[in-house]
PDB file of N, CA and C in Angstrom:
ATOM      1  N   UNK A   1      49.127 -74.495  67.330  1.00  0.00           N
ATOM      2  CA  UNK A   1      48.267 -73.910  68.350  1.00  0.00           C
ATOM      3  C   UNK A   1      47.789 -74.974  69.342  1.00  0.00           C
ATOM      4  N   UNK A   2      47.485 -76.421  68.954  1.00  0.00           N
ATOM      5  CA  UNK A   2      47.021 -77.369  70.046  1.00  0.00           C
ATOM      6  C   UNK A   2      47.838 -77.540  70.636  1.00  0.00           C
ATOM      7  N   UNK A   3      49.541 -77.723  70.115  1.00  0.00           N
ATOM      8  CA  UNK A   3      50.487 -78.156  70.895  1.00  0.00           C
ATOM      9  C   UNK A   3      50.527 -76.977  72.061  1.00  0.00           C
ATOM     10  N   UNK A   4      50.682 -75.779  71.769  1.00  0.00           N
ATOM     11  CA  UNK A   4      50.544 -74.845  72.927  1.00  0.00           C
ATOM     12  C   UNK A   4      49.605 -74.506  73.953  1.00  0.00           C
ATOM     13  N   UNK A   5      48.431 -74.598  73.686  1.00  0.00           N
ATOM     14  CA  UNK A   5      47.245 -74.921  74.459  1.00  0.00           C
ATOM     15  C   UNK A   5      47.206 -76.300  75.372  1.00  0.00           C
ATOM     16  N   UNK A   6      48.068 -77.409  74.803  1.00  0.00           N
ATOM     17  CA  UNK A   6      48.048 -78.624  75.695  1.00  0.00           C
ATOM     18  C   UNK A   6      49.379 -78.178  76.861  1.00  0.00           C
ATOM     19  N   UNK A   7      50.574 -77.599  75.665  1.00  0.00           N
ATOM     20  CA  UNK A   7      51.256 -77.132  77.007  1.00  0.00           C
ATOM     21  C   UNK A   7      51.031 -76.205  78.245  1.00  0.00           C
ATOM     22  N   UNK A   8      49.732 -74.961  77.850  1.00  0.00           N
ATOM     23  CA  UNK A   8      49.222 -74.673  79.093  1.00  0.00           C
ATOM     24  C   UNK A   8      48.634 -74.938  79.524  1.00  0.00           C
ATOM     25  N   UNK A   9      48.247 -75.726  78.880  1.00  0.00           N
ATOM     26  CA  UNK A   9      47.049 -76.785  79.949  1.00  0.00           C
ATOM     27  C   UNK A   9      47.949 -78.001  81.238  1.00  0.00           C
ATOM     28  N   UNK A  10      49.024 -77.762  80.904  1.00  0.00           N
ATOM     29  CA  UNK A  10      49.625 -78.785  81.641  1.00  0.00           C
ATOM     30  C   UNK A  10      50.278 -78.447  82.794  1.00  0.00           C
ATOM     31  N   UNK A  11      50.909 -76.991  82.440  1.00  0.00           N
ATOM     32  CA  UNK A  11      51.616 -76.237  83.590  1.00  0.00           C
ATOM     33  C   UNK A  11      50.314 -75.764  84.499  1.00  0.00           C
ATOM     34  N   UNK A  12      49.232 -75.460  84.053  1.00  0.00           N
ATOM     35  CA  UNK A  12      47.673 -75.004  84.411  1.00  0.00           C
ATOM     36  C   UNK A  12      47.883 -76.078  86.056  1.00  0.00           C
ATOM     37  N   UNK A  13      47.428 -77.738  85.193  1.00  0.00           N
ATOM     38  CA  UNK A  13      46.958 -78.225  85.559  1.00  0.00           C
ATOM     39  C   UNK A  13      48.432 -79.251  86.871  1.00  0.00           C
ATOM     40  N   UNK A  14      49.069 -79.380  86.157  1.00  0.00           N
ATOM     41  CA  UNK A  14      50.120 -80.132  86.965  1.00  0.00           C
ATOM     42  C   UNK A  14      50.734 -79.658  87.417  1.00  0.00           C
ATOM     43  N   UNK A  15      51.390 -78.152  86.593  1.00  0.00           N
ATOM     44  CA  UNK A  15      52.337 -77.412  87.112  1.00  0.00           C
ATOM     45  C   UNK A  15      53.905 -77.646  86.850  1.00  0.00           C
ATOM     46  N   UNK A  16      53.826 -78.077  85.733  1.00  0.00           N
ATOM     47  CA  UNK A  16      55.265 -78.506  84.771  1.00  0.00           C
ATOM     48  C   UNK A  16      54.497 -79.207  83.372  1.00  0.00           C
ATOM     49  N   UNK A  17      55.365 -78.790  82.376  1.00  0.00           N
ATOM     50  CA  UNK A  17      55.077 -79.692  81.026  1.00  0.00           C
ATOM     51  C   UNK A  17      56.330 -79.273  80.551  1.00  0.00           C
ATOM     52  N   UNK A  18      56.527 -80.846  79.800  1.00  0.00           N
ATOM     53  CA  UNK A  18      58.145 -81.263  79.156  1.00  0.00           C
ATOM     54  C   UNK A  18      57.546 -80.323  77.204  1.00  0.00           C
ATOM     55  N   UNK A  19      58.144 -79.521  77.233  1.00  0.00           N
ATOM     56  CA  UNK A  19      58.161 -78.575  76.360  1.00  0.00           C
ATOM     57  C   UNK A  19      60.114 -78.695  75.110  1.00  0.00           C
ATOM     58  N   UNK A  20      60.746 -79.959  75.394  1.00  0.00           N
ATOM     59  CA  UNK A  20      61.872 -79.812  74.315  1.00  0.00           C
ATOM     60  C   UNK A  20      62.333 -80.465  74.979  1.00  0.00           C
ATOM     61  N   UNK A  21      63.254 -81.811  74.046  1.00  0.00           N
ATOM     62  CA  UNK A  21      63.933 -82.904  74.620  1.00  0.00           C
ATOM     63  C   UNK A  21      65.309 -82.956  73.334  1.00  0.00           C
ATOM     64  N   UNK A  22      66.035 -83.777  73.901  1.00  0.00           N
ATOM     65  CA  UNK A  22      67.339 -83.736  73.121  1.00  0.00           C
ATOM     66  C   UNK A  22      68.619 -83.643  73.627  1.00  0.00           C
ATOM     67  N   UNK A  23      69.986 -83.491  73.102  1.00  0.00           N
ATOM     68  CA  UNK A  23      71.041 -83.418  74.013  1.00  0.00           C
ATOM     69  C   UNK A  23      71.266 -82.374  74.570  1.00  0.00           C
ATOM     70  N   UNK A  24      72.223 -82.665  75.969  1.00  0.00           N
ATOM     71  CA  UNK A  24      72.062 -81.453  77.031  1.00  0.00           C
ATOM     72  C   UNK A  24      72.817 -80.169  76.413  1.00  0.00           C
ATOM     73  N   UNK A  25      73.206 -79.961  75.447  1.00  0.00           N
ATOM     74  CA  UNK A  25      74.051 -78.196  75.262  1.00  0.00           C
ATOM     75  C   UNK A  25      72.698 -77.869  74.367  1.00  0.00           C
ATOM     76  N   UNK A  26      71.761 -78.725  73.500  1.00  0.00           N
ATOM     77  CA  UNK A  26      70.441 -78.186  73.224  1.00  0.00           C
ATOM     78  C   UNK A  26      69.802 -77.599  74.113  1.00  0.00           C
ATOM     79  N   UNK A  27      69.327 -78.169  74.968  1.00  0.00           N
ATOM     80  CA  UNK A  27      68.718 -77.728  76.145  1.00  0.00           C
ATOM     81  C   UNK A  27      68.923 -76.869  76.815  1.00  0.00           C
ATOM     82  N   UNK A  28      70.212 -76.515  77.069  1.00  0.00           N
ATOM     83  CA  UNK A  28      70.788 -75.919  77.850  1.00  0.00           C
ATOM     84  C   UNK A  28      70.410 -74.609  77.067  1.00  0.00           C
ATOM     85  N   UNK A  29      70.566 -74.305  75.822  1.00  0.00           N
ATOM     86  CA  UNK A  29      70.210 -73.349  75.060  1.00  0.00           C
ATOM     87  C   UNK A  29      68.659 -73.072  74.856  1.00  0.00           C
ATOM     88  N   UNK A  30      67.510 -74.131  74.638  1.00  0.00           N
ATOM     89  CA  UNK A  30      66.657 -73.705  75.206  1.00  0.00           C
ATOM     90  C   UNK A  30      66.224 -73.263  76.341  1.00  0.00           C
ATOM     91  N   UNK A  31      66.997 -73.868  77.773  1.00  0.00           N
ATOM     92  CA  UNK A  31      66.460 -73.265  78.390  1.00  0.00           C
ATOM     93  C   UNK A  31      66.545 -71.877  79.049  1.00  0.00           C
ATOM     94  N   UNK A  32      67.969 -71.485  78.344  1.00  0.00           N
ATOM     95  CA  UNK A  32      68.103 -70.116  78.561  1.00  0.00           C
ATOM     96  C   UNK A  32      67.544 -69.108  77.161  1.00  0.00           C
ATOM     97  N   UNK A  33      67.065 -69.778  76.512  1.00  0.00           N
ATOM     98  CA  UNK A  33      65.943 -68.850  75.545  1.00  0.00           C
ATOM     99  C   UNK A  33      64.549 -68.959  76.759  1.00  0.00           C
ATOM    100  N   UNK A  34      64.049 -69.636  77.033  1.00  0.00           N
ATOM    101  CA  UNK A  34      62.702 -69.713  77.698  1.00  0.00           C
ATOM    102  C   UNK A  34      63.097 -68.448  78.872  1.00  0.00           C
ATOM    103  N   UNK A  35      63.874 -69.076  79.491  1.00  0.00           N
ATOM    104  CA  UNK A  35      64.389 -68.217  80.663  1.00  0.00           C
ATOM    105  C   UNK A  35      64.529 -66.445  80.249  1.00  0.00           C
ATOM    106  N   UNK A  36      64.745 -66.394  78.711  1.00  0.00           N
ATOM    107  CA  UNK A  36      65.047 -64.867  78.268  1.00  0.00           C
ATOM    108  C   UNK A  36      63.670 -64.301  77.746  1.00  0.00           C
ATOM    109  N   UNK A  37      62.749 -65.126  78.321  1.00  0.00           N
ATOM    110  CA  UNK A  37      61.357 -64.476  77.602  1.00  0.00           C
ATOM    111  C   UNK A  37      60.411 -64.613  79.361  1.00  0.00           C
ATOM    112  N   UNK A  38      61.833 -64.495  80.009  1.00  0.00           N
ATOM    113  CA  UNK A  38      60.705 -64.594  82.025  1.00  0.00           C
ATOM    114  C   UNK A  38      60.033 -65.632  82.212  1.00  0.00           C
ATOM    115  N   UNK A  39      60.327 -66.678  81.455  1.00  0.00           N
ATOM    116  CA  UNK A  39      59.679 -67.881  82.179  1.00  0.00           C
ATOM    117  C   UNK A  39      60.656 -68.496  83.097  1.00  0.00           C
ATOM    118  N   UNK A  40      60.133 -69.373  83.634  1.00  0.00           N
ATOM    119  CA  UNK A  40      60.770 -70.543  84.615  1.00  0.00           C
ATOM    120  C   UNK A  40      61.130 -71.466  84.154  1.00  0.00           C
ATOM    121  N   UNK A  41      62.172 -71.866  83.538  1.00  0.00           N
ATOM    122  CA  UNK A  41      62.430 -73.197  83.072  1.00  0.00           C
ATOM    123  C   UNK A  41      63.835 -73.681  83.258  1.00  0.00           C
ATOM    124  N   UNK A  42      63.727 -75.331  83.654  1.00  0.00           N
ATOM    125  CA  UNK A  42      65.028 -75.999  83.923  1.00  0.00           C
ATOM    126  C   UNK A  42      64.694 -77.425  83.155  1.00  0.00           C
ATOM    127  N   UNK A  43      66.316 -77.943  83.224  1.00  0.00           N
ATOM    128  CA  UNK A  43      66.010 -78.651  82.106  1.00  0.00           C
ATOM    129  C   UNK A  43      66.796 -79.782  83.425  1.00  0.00           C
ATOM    130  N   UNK A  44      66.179 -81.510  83.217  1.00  0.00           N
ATOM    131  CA  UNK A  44      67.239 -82.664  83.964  1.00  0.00           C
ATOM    132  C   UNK A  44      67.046 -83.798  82.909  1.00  0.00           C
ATOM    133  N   UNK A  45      68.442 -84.788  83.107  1.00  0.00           N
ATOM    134  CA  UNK A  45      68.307 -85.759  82.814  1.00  0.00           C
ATOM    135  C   UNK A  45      67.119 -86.776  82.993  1.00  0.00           C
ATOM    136  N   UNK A  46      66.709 -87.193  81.641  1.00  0.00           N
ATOM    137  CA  UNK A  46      65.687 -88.428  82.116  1.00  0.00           C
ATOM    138  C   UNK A  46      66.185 -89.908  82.796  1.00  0.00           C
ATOM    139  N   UNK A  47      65.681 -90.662  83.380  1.00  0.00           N
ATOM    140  CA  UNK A  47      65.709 -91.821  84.583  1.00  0.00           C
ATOM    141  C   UNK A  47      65.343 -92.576  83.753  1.00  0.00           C
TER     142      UNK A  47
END
């Protein structure tokens, strides 16, 4: 429950929070689960 409350606190407040990290066909699969529940989510390489 804190972890989720900090994550809306972040999109709240910044307007993005890194919510799942790992290799890109992971991701890619989360982010079309997030995406299948109407959220907004994209996933990029980190720098």
């Amino acid at each position: 429950r804190e972890k989720s409350e900090k994550l809306m606190l972040d999109v709240h407040t910044k307007g993005k929070a890194v919510v799942s990290t790992g290799p890109r066909e992971k991701m890619e699969i989360d982010t079309e689960a997030l995406q299948g529940y109407g959220l907004w989510a994209t996933f990029q390489k980190d720098i």
